[in-house]
N, C-alpha and C. Protein backbone atom coordinates (compact mmCIF):
# COMPACT_ATOMS: atom_id res chain seq x y z
N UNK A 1 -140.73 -18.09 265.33
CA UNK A 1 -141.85 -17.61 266.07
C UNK A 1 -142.46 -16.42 265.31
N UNK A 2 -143.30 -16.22 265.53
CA UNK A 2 -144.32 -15.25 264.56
C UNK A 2 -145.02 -14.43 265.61
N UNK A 3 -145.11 -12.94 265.34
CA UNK A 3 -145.45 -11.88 266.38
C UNK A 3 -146.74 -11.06 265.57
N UNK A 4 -148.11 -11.04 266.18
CA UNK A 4 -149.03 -10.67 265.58
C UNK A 4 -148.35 -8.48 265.73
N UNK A 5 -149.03 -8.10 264.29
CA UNK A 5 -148.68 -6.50 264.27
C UNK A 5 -149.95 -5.82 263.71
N UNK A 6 -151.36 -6.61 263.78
CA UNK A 6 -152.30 -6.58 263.33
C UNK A 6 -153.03 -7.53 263.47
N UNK A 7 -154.61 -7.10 263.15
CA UNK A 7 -155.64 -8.04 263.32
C UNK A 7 -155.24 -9.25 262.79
N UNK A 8 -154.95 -9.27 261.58
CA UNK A 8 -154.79 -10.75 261.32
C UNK A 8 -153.79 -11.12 260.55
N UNK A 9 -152.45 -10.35 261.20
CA UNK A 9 -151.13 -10.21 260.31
C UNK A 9 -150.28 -10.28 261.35
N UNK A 10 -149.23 -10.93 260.85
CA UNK A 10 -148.25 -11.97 261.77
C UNK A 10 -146.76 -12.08 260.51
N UNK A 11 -145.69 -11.65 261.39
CA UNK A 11 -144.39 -11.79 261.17
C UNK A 11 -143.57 -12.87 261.79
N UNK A 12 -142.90 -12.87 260.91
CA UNK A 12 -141.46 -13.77 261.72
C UNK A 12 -140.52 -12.90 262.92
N UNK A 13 -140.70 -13.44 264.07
CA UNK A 13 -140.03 -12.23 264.38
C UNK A 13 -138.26 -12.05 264.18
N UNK A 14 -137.53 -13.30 263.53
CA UNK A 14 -136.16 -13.14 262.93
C UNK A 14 -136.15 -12.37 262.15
N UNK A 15 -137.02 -11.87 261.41
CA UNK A 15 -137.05 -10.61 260.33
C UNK A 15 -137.07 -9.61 260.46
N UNK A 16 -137.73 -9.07 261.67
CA UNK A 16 -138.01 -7.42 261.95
C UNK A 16 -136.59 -7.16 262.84
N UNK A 17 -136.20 -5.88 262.11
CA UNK A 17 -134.97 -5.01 262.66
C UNK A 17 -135.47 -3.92 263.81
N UNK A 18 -136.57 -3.46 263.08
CA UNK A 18 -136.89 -2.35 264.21
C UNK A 18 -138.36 -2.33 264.29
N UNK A 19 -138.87 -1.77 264.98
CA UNK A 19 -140.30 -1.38 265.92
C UNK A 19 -140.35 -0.05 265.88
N UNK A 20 -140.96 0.90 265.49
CA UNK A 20 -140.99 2.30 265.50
C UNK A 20 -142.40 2.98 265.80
N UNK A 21 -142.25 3.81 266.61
CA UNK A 21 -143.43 4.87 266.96
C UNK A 21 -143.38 5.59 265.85
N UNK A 22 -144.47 5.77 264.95
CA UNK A 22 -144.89 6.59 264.31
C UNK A 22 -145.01 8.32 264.13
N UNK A 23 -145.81 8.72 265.59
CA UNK A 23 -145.65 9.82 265.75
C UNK A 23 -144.10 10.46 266.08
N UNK A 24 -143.67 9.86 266.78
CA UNK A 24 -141.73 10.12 267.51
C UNK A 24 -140.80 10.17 266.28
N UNK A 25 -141.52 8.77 265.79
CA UNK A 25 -140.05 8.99 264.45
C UNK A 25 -140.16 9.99 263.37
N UNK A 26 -141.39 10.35 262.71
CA UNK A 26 -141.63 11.09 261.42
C UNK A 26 -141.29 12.21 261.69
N UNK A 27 -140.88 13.03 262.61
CA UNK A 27 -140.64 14.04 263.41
C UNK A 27 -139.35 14.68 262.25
N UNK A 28 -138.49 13.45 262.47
CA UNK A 28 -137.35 13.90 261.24
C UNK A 28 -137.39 13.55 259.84
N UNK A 29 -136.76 14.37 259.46
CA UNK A 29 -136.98 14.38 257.75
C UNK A 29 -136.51 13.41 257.32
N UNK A 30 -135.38 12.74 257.85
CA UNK A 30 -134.53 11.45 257.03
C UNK A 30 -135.68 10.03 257.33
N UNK A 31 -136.38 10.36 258.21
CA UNK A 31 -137.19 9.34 258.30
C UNK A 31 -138.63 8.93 257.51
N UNK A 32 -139.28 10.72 257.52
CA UNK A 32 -140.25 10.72 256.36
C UNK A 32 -139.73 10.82 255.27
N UNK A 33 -138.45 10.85 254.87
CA UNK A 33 -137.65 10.36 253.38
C UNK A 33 -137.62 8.72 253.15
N UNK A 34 -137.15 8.16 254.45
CA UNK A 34 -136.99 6.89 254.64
C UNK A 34 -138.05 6.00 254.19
N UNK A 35 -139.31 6.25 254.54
CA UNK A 35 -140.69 5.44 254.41
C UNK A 35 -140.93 6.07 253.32
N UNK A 36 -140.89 7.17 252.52
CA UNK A 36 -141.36 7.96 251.08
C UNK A 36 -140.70 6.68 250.42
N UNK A 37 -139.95 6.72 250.36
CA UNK A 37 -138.67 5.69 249.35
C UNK A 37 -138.58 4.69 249.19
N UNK A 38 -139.35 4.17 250.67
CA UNK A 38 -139.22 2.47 250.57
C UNK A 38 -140.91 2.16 250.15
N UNK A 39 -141.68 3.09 250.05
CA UNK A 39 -142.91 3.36 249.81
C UNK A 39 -143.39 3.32 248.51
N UNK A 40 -142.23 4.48 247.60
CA UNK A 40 -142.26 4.38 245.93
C UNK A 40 -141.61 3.11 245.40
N UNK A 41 -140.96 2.57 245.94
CA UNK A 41 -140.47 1.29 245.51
C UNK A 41 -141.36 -0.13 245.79
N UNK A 42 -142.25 -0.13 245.60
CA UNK A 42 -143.48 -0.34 246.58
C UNK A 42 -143.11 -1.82 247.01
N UNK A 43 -142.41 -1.18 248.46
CA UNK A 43 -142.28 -2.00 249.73
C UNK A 43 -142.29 -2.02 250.91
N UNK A 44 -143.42 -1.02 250.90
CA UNK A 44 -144.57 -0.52 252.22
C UNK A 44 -145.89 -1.41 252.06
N UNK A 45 -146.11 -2.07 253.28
CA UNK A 45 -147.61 -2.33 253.36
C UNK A 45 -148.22 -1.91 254.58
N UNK A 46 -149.42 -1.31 253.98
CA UNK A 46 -150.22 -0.92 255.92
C UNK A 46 -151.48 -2.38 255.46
N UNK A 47 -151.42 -2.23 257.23
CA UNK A 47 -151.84 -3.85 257.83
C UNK A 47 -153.39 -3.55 258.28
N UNK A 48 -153.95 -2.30 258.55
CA UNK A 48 -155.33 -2.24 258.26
C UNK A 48 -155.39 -0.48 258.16
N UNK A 49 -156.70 -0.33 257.98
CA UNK A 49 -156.96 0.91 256.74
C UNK A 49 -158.07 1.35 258.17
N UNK A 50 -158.30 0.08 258.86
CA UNK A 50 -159.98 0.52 259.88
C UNK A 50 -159.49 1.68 260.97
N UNK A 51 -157.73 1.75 261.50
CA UNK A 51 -157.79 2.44 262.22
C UNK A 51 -156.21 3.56 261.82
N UNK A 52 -155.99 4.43 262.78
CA UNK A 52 -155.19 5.12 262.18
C UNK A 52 -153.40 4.32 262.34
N UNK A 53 -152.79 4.70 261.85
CA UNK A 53 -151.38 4.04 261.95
C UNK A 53 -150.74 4.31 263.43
N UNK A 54 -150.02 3.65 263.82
CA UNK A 54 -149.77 4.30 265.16
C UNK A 54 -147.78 3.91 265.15
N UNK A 55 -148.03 2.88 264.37
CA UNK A 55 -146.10 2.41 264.33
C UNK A 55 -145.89 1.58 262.99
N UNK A 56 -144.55 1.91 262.84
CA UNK A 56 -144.17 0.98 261.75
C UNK A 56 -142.90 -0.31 261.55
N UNK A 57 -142.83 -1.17 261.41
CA UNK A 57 -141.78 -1.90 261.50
C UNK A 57 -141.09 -2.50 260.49
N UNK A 58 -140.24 -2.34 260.91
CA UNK A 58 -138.99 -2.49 259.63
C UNK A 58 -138.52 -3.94 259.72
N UNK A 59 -138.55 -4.67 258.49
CA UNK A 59 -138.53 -6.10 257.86
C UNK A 59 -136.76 -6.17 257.25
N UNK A 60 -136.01 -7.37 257.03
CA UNK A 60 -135.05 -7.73 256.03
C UNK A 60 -135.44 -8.75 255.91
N UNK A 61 -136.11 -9.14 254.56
CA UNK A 61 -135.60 -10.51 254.27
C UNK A 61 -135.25 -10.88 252.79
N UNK A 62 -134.26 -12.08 253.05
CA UNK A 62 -133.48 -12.09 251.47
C UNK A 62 -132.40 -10.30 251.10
N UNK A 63 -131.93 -9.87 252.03
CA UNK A 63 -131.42 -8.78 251.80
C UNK A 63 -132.01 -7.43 251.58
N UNK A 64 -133.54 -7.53 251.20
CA UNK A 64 -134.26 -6.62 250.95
C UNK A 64 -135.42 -5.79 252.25
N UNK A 65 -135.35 -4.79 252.47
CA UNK A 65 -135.94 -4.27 253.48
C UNK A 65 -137.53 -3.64 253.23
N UNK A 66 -138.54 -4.03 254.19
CA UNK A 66 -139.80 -3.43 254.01
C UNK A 66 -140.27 -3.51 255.32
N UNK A 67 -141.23 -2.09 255.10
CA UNK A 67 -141.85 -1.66 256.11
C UNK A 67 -143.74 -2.14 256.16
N UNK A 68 -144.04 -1.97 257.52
CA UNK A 68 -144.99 -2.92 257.85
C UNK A 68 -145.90 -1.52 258.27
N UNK A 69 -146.89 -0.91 258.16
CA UNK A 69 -147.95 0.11 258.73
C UNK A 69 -148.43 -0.38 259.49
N UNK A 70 -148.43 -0.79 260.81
CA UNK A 70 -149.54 -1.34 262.02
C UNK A 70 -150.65 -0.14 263.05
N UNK A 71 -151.47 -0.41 262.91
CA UNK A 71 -152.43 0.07 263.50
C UNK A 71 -151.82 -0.24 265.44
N UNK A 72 -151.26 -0.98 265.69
CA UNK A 72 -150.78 -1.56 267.07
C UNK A 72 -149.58 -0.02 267.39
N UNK A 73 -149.52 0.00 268.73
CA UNK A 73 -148.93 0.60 269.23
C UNK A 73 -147.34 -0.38 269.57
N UNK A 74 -146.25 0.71 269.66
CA UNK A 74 -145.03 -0.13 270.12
C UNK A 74 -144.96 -1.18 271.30
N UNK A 75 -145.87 -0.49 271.96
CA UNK A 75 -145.38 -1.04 273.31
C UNK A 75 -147.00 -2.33 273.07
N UNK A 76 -147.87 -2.19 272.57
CA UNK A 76 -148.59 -3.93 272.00
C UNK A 76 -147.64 -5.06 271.26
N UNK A 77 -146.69 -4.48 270.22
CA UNK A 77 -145.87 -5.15 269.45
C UNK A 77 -144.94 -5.91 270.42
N UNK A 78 -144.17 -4.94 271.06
CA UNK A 78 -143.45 -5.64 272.36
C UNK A 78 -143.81 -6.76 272.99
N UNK A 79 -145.42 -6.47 273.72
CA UNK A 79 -145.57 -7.35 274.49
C UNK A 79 -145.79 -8.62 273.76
N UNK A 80 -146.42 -8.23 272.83
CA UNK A 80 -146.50 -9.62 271.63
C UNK A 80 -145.24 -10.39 271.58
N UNK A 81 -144.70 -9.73 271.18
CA UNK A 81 -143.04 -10.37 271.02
C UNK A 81 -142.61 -10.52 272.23
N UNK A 82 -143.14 -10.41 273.43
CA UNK A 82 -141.97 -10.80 274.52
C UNK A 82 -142.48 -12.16 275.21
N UNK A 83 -144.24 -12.11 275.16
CA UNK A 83 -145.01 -13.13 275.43
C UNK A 83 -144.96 -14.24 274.47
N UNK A 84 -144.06 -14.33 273.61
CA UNK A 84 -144.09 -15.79 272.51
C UNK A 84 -142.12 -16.14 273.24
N UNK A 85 -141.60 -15.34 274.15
CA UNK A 85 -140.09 -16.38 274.68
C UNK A 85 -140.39 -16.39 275.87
């Protein structure tokens, strides 16, 4: 099943580990280390540029982890994902 996290961007949702508020999480340093890092390794993508970021979600696949920039709020992502079971 596939969970829209953007206008016109869509995940698997077997892949995403986590869902994160943006503003809540960056709060701590291990976390704005966290996205710096997976960022220089470039395996960050933001999903549109039109509005500001609001959450980010964290991907594994094939062993390798990347983060997703969504303009969507947590609790849109949710309902997305709860309305596809």
């Amino acid at each position: 099943m596939f969970v829209q996290i953007g206008a016109d961007y869509f995940l698997k949702d077997k892949d995403i580990i986590g869902i994160f508020d943006l503003d809540n999480t960056t709060v701590q340093k291990s976390t704005r280390e966290y996205i710096n890092n997976i960022s220089k390794q470039g395996r960050e993508e933001t999903v549109s540029f039109k509005s500001l970021p609001k959450s980010f979600i964290v991907t594994e696949k094939n062993g390798e982890d990347k983060i997703y920039i969504s303009p969507y709020n947590t609790s849109t992502i949710f309902k997305h994902l709860n309305d596809k079971k």
